[in-house]
Protein backbone atom coordinates (compact mmCIF):
# COMPACT_ATOMS: atom_id res chain seq x y z
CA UNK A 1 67.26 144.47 116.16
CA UNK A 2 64.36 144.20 118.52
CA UNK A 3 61.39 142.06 117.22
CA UNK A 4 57.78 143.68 116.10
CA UNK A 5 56.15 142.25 119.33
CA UNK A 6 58.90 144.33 121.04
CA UNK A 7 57.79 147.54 118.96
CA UNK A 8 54.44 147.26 119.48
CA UNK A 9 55.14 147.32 123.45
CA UNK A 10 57.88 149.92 123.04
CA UNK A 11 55.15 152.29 121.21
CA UNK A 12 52.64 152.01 123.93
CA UNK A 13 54.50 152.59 126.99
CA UNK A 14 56.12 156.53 125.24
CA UNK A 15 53.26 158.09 126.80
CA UNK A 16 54.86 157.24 131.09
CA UNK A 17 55.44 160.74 131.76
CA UNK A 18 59.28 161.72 133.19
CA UNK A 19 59.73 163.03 136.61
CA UNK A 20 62.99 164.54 136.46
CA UNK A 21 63.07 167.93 138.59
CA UNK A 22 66.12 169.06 137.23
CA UNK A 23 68.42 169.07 134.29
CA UNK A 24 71.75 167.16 135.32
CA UNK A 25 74.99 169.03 135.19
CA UNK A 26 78.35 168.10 136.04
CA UNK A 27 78.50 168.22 139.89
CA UNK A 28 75.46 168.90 140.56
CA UNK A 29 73.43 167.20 143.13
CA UNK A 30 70.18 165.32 141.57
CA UNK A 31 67.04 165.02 143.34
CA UNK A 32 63.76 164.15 142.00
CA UNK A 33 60.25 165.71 141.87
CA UNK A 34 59.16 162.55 144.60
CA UNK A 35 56.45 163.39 146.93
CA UNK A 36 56.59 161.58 150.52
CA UNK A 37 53.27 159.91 150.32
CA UNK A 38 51.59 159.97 147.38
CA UNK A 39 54.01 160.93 144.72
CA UNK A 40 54.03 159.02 141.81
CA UNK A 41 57.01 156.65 141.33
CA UNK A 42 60.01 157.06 139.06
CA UNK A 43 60.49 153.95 136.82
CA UNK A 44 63.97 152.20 136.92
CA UNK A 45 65.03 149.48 134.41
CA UNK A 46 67.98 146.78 136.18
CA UNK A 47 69.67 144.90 133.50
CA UNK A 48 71.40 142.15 134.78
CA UNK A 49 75.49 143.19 135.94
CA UNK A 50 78.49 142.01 133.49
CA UNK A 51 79.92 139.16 135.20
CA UNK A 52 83.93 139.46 134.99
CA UNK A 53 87.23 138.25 136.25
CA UNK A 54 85.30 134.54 136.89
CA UNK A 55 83.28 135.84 140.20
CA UNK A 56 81.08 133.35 141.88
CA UNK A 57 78.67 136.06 142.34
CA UNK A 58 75.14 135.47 140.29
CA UNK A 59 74.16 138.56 138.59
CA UNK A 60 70.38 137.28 138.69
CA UNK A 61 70.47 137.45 142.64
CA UNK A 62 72.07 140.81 142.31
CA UNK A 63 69.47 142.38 140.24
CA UNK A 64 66.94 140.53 142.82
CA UNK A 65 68.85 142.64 145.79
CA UNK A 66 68.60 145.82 144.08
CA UNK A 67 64.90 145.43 142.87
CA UNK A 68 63.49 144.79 146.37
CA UNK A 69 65.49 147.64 147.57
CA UNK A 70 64.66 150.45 145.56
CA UNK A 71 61.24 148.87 144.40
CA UNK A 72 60.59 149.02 148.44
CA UNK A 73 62.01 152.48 149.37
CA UNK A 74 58.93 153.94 148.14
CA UNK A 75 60.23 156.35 145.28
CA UNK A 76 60.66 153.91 142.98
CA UNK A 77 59.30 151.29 140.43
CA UNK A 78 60.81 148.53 139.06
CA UNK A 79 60.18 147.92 135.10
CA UNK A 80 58.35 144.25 135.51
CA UNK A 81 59.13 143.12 132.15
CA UNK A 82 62.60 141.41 132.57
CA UNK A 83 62.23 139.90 128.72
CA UNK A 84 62.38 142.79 127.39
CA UNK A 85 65.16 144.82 130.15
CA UNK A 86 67.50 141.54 128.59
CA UNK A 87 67.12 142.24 125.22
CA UNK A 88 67.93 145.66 125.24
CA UNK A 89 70.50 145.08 127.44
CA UNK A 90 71.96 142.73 124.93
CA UNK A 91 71.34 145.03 122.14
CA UNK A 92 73.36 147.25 123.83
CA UNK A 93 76.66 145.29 124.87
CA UNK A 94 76.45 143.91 121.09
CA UNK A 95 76.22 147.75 119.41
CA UNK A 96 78.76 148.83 123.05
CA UNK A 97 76.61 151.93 122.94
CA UNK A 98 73.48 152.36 125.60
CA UNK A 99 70.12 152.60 123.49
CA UNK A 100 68.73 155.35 126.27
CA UNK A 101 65.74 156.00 123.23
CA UNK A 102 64.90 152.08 123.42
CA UNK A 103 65.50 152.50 127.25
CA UNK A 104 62.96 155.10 127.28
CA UNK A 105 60.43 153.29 125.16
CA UNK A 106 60.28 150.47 128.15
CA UNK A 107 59.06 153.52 130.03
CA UNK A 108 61.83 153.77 132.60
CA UNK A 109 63.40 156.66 133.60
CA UNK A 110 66.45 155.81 135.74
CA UNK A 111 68.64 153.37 134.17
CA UNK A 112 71.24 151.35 136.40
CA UNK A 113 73.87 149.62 134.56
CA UNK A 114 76.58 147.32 136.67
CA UNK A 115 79.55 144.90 137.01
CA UNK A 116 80.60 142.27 138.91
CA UNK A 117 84.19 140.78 139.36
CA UNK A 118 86.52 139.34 141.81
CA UNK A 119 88.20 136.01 143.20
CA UNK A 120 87.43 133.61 145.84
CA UNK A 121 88.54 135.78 148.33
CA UNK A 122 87.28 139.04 147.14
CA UNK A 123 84.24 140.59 145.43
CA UNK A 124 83.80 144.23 143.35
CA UNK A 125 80.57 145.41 142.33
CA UNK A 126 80.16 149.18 140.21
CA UNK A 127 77.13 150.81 139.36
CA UNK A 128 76.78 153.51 137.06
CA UNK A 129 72.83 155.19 137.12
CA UNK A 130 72.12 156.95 134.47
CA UNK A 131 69.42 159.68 133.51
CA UNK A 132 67.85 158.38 130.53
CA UNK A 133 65.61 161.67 129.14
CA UNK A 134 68.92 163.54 129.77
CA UNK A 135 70.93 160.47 127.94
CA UNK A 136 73.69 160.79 130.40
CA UNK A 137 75.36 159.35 133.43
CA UNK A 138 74.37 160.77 136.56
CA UNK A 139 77.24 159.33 138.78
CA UNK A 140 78.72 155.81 139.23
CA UNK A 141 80.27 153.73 142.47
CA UNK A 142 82.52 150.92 143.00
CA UNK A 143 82.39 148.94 145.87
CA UNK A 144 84.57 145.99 147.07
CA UNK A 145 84.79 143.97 149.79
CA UNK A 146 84.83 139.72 150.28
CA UNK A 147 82.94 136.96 149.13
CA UNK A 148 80.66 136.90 151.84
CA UNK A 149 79.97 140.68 151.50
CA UNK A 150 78.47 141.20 147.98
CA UNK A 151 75.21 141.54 149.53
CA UNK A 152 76.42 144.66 151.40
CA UNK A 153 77.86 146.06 148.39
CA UNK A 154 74.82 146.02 146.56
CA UNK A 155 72.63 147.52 149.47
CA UNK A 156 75.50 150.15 149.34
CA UNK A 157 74.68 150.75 145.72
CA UNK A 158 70.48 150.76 146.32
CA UNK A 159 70.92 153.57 149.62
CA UNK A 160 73.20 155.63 146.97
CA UNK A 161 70.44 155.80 144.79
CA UNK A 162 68.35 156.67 146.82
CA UNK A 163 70.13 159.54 148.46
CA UNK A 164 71.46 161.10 145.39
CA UNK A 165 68.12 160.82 143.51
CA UNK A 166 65.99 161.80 146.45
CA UNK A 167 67.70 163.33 149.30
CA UNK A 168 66.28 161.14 151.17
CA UNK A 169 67.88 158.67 153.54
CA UNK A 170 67.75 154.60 152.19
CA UNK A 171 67.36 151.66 154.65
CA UNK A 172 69.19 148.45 152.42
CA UNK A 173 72.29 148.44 154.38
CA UNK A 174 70.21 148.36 157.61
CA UNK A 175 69.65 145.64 160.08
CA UNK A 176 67.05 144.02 161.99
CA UNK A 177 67.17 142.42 165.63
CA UNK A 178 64.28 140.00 166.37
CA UNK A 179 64.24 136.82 168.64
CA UNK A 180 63.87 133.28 167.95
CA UNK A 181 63.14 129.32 169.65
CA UNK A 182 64.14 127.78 166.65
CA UNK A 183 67.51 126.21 168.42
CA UNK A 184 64.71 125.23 170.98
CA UNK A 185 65.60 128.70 173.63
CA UNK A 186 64.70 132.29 172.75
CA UNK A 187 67.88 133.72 171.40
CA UNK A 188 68.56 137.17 169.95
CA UNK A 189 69.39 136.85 165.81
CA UNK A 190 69.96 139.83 163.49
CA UNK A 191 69.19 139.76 159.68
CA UNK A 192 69.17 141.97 156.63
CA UNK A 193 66.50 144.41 156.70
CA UNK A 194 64.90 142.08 153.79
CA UNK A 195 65.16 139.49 155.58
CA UNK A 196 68.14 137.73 154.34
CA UNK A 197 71.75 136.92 156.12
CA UNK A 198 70.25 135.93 159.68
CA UNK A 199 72.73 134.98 161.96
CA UNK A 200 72.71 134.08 165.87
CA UNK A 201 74.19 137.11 168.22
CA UNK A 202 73.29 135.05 171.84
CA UNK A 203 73.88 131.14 173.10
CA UNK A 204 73.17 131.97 176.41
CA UNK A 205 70.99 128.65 176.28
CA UNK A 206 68.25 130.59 178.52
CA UNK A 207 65.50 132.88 177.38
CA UNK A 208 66.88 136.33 175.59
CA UNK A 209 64.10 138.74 175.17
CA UNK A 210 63.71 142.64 173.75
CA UNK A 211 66.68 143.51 171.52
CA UNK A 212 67.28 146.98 171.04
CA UNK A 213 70.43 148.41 169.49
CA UNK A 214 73.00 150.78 170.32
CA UNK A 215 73.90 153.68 168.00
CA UNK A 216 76.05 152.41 164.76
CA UNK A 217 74.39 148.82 164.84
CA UNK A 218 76.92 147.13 166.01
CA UNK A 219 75.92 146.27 169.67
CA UNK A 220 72.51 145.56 170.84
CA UNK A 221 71.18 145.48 174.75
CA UNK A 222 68.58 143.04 175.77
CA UNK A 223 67.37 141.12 178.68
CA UNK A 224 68.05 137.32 179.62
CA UNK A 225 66.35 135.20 181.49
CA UNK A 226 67.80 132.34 183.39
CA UNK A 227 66.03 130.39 186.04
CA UNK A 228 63.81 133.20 188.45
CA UNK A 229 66.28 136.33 187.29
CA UNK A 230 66.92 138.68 185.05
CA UNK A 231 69.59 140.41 183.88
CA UNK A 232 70.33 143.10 181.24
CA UNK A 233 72.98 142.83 179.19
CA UNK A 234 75.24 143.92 176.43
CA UNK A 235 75.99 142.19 173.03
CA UNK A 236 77.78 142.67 169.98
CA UNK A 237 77.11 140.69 166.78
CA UNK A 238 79.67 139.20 166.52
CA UNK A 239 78.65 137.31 169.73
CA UNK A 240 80.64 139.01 172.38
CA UNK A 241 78.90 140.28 175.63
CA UNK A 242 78.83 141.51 179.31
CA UNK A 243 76.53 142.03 181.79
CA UNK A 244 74.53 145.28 182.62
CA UNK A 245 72.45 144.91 185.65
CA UNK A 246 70.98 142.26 187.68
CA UNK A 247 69.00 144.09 190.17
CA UNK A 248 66.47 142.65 192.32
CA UNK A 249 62.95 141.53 190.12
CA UNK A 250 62.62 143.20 187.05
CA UNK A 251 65.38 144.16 184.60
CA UNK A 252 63.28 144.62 181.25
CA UNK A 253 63.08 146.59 178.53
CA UNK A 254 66.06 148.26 177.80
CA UNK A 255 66.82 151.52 175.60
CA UNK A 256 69.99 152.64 174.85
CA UNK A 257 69.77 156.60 174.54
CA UNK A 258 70.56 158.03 170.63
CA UNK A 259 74.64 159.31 171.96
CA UNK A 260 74.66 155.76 173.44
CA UNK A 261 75.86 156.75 176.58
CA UNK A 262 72.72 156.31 178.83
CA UNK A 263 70.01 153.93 178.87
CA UNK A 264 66.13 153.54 179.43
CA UNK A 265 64.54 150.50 181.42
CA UNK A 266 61.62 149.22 183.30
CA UNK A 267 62.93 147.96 187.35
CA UNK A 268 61.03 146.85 190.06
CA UNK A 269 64.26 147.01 192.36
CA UNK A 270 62.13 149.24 194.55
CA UNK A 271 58.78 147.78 194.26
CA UNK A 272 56.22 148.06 191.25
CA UNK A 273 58.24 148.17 187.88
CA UNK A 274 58.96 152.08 187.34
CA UNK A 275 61.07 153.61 184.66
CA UNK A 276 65.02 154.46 185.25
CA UNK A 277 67.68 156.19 183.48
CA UNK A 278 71.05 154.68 183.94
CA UNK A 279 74.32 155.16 182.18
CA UNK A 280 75.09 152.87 179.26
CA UNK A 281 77.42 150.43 181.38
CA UNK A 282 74.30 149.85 184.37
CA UNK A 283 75.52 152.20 186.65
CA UNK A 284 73.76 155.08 188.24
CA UNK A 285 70.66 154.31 188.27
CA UNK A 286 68.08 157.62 188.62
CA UNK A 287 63.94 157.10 188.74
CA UNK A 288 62.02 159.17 186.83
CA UNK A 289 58.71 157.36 187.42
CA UNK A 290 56.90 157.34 190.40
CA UNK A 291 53.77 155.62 191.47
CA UNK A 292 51.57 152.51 192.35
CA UNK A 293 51.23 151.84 188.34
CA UNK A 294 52.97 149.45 186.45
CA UNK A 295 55.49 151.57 183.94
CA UNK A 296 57.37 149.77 181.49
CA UNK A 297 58.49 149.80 177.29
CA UNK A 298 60.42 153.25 177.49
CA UNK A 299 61.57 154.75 174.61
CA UNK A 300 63.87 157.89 173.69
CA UNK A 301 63.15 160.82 171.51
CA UNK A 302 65.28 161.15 168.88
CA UNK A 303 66.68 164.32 170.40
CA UNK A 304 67.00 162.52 173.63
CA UNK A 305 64.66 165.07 175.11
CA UNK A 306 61.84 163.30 175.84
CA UNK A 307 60.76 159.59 176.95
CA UNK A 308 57.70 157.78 175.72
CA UNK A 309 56.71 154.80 177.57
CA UNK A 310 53.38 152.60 178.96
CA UNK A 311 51.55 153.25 182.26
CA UNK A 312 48.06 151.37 183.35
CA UNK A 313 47.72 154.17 185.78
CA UNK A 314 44.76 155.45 183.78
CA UNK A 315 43.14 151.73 184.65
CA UNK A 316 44.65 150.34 180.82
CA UNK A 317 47.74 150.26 179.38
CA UNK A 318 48.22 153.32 177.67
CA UNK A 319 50.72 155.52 176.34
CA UNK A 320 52.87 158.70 178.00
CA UNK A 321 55.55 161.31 177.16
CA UNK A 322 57.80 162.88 179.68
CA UNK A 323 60.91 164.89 180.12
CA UNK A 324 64.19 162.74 180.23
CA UNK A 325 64.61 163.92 183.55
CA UNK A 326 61.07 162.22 184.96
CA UNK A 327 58.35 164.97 185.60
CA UNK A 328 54.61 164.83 184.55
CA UNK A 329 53.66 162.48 182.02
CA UNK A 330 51.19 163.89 179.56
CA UNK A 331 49.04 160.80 178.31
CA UNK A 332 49.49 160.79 174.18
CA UNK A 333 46.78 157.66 172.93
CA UNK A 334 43.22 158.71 173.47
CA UNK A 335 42.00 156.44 171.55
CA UNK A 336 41.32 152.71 172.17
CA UNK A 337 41.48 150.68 175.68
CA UNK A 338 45.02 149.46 175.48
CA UNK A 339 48.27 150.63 173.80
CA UNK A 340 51.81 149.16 174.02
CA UNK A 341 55.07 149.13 172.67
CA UNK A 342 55.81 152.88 171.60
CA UNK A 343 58.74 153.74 169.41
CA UNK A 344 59.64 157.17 168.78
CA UNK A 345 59.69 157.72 164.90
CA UNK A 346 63.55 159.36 163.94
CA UNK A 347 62.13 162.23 162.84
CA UNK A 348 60.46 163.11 166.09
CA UNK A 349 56.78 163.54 165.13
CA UNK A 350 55.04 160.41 165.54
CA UNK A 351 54.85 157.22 167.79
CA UNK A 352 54.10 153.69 166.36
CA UNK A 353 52.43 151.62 169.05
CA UNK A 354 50.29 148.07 169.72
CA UNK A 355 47.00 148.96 169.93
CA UNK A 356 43.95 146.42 170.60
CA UNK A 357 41.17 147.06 167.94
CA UNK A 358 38.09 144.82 168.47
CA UNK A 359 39.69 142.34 169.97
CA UNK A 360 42.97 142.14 167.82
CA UNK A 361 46.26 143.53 168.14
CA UNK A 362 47.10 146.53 165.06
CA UNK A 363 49.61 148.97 164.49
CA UNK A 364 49.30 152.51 164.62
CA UNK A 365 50.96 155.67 165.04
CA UNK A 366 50.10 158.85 167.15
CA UNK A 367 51.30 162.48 166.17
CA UNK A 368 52.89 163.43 169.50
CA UNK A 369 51.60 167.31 169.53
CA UNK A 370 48.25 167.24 167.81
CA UNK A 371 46.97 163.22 169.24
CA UNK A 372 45.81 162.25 165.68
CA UNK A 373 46.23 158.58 165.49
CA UNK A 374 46.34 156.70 161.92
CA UNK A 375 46.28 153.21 161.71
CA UNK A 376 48.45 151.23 159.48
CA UNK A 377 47.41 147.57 159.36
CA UNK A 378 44.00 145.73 159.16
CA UNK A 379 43.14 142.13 159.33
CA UNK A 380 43.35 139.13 161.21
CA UNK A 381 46.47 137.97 163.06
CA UNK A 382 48.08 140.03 165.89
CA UNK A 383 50.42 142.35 164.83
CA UNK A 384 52.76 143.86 167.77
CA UNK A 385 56.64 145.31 168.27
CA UNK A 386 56.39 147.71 166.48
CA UNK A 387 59.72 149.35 165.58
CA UNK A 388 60.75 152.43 162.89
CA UNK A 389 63.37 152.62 160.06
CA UNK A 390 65.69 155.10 160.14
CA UNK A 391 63.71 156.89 156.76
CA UNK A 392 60.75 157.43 159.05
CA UNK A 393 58.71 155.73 156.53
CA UNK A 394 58.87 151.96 157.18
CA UNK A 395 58.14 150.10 160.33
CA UNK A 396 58.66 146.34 160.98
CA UNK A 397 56.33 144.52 163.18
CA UNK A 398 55.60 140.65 164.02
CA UNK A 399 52.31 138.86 162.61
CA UNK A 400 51.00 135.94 164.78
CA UNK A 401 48.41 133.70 163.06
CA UNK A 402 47.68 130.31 162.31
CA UNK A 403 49.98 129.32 165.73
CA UNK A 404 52.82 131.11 163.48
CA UNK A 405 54.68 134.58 164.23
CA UNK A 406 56.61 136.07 161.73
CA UNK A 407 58.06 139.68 161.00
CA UNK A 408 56.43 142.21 158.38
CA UNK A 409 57.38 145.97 157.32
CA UNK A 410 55.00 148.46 155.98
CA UNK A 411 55.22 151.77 154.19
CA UNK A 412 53.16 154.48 156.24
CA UNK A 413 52.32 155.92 153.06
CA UNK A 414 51.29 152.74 151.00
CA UNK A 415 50.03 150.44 153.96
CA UNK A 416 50.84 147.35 152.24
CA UNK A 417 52.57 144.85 154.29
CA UNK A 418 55.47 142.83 152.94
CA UNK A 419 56.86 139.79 154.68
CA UNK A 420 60.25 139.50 155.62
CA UNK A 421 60.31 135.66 157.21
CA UNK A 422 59.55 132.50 156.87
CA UNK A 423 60.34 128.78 157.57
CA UNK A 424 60.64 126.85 160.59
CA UNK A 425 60.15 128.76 163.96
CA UNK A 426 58.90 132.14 165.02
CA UNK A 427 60.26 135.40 164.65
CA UNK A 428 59.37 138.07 167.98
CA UNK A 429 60.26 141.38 169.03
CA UNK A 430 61.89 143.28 166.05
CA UNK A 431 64.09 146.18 166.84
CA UNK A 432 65.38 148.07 163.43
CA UNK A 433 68.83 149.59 163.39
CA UNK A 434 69.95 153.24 162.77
């Protein structure tokens, strides 16, 4: 039994209001009532897994995974209170019923339940969710894979939730490119979106600079520098590679197209850096820019229509849209006296850029049609590298202050900024994976 303390806390939380949409019926598809923006949250309890079969794996660090994801997709909230998610949780493996009334009365609404098992060699993880005003299941999962994927298998478990309760597309199991000195030379590392699992793609022992990734996050594209050249080229993360180009001067700022079979970049093989298209292996390359400016940071649409990408020819850095065949740009920031680094947001409406605001660097985005341009962070420290999640929603970015940089993601919708590194170093140049 629970004690009066307990009670007293169960009694005043009744009164959270459930967001259900609809009533859940075998087979049916579950979504609920979650607005975009400014919705308010449905309330999840995490109890901490069953451990079984004498895993390795700690349930606390589990429930840690899951509770950043989903309390960071922006449709959910995490009850805080783990005291009391343990005691019901024991309460319920003791009666081997689930208490969904004393569930409830913590004022969650979604109720994930799990286990954990496995060997030395490999690791299982299943989930159930389960609708607790409806007192049922709403579907479960099992996952397995090794030791050194449990992490992966409980981002699997965070992105199902999301989907099934939202529609909407999660980001756990995503990556993030970004470079680092801390070896002593810029080299390209990829991490879990939340930060976690960073690993070393290049040891090219040079300078590596701009990741960007190709379609299904397994390869990523950037430019090394060795000596006076440059060259683009081609990486996988496991730490295999080839070489791109190496033309004459420039070789920067490379975009593989959303089919992955072409590429954006900025060359100065013919002069002043202008914008190419080129097939994914370096060949062919075709100019679609033309002038005395300086054109560089291309980016695709997500229908691979359309190319954003930065041009001083208006006197300042600022940034353009154009056909993916060249043509004439039509300038899209109005506002402010220099704007970098566009990325094209998956869902095609907006742009998230650099832009210089009294004197420091911010993030902001630009709706591509009507020019209305929000902006998303405030403060001191230089924020720049901007780069979307595949939701639409979330952006990472680096922060440089103090002599420090690290890398930081923000919800559009709740602008608050959540940091993602830390430790010796600095992190640069984030590129998020599809």
């Amino acid at each position: 039994m629970l004690g009066q303390k307990r009670r007293c806390a169960s009694r005043a939380m009744l009164a959270v209001p459930l967001m259900l949409l609809m009533a859940v019926t075998a087979g049916a598809q579950v979504h609920l009532n979650v607005s975009k923006a400014f919705g308010q949250k449905v309330i999840v309890a995490v109890p901490l897994f069953e451990l079984e079969g004498g895993t390795i794996v700690d349930a606390a660090a589990a429930r840690d995974v899951i509770e950043f994801d989903l309390g960071h997709s922006g449709y959910f909230s995490i009850v805080e209170n783990r005291e009391f998610v343990d005691e019901t949780e024991i309460d319920d493996r003791i009666s081997g019923r689930i208490a969904f009334q004393e569930w409830s009365a913590l004022g969650a609404e979604i109720l994930v339940k799990g286990k954990i098992g496995g060997d030395l060699s490999e690791v299982y993880v299943e989930a159930t969710i389960y609708d607790l005003a409806q007192g049922k299941a709403i579907f479960g999962r099992r996952y397995v894979g090794s030791r050194e994927q449990w992490r992966d298998a409980v981002h699997n478990i965070s992105d199902d939730i999301v989907f099934k309760l939202t529609g909407e597309t999660g980001i756990a199991k995503t990556k993030i490119a970004f470079v680092s000195a801390v070896t002593g030379s810029k080299e390209v590392y990829v991490m879990d979106y939340d930060g976690e699992n960073r690993r070393r793609v290049t040891r090219q022992d040079a300078i590596a600079i701009s990741p960007d990734w190709f379609p299904g996050a397994e390869e990523l594209a950037y430019t090394l520098i060795r000596e006076s050249r440059q060259e683009c080229r081609r990486a996988s993360i496991s730490g295999s590679g080839e070489r791109l180009t190496a033309f004459p001067g420039l070789n920067a700022f490379v975009s593989p197209s959303p089919r992955g079979d072409e590429m954006l970049m900025s060359l100065s093989k013919d002069g002043n850096p202008e914008i190419y298209r080129l097939r994914a292996d370096g060949s062919d390359p075709r100019r679609l820019t033309f002038g005395r400016s300086t054109e560089s940071s291309p980016c695709w649409s997500p229908d691979g229509r359309r190319v954003a990408f930065v041009s001083d020819r208006a006197g300042v850095p600022q940034i353009y849209v154009m056909g993916a065949s060249g043509g004439t740009p039509r300038r899209v920031t109005l506002q402010g006296n220099y704007n970098t680094s566009p990325d094209w947001s998956p869902k095609g409406e907006l742009i998230v850029y650099t832009s210089r605001i009294s004197g420091t660097f911010q993030i902001c985005t630009v709706d591509v049609e009507t020019g209305e341009t929000i902006r998303l962070t405030s403060g001191a420290g230089q924020k720049e590298d901007p780069s979307w999640a595949r939701d639409g929603r979330h952006v990472v970015y680096s922060v440089k202050q103090g002599g420090k940089t690290d890398l930081y993601m923000i919800d559009i919708y709740e602008l608050e900024p959540v940091r993602l590194t830390s430790g010796a170093g600095d992190y640069l140049s984030p590129a998020w994976s599809d």
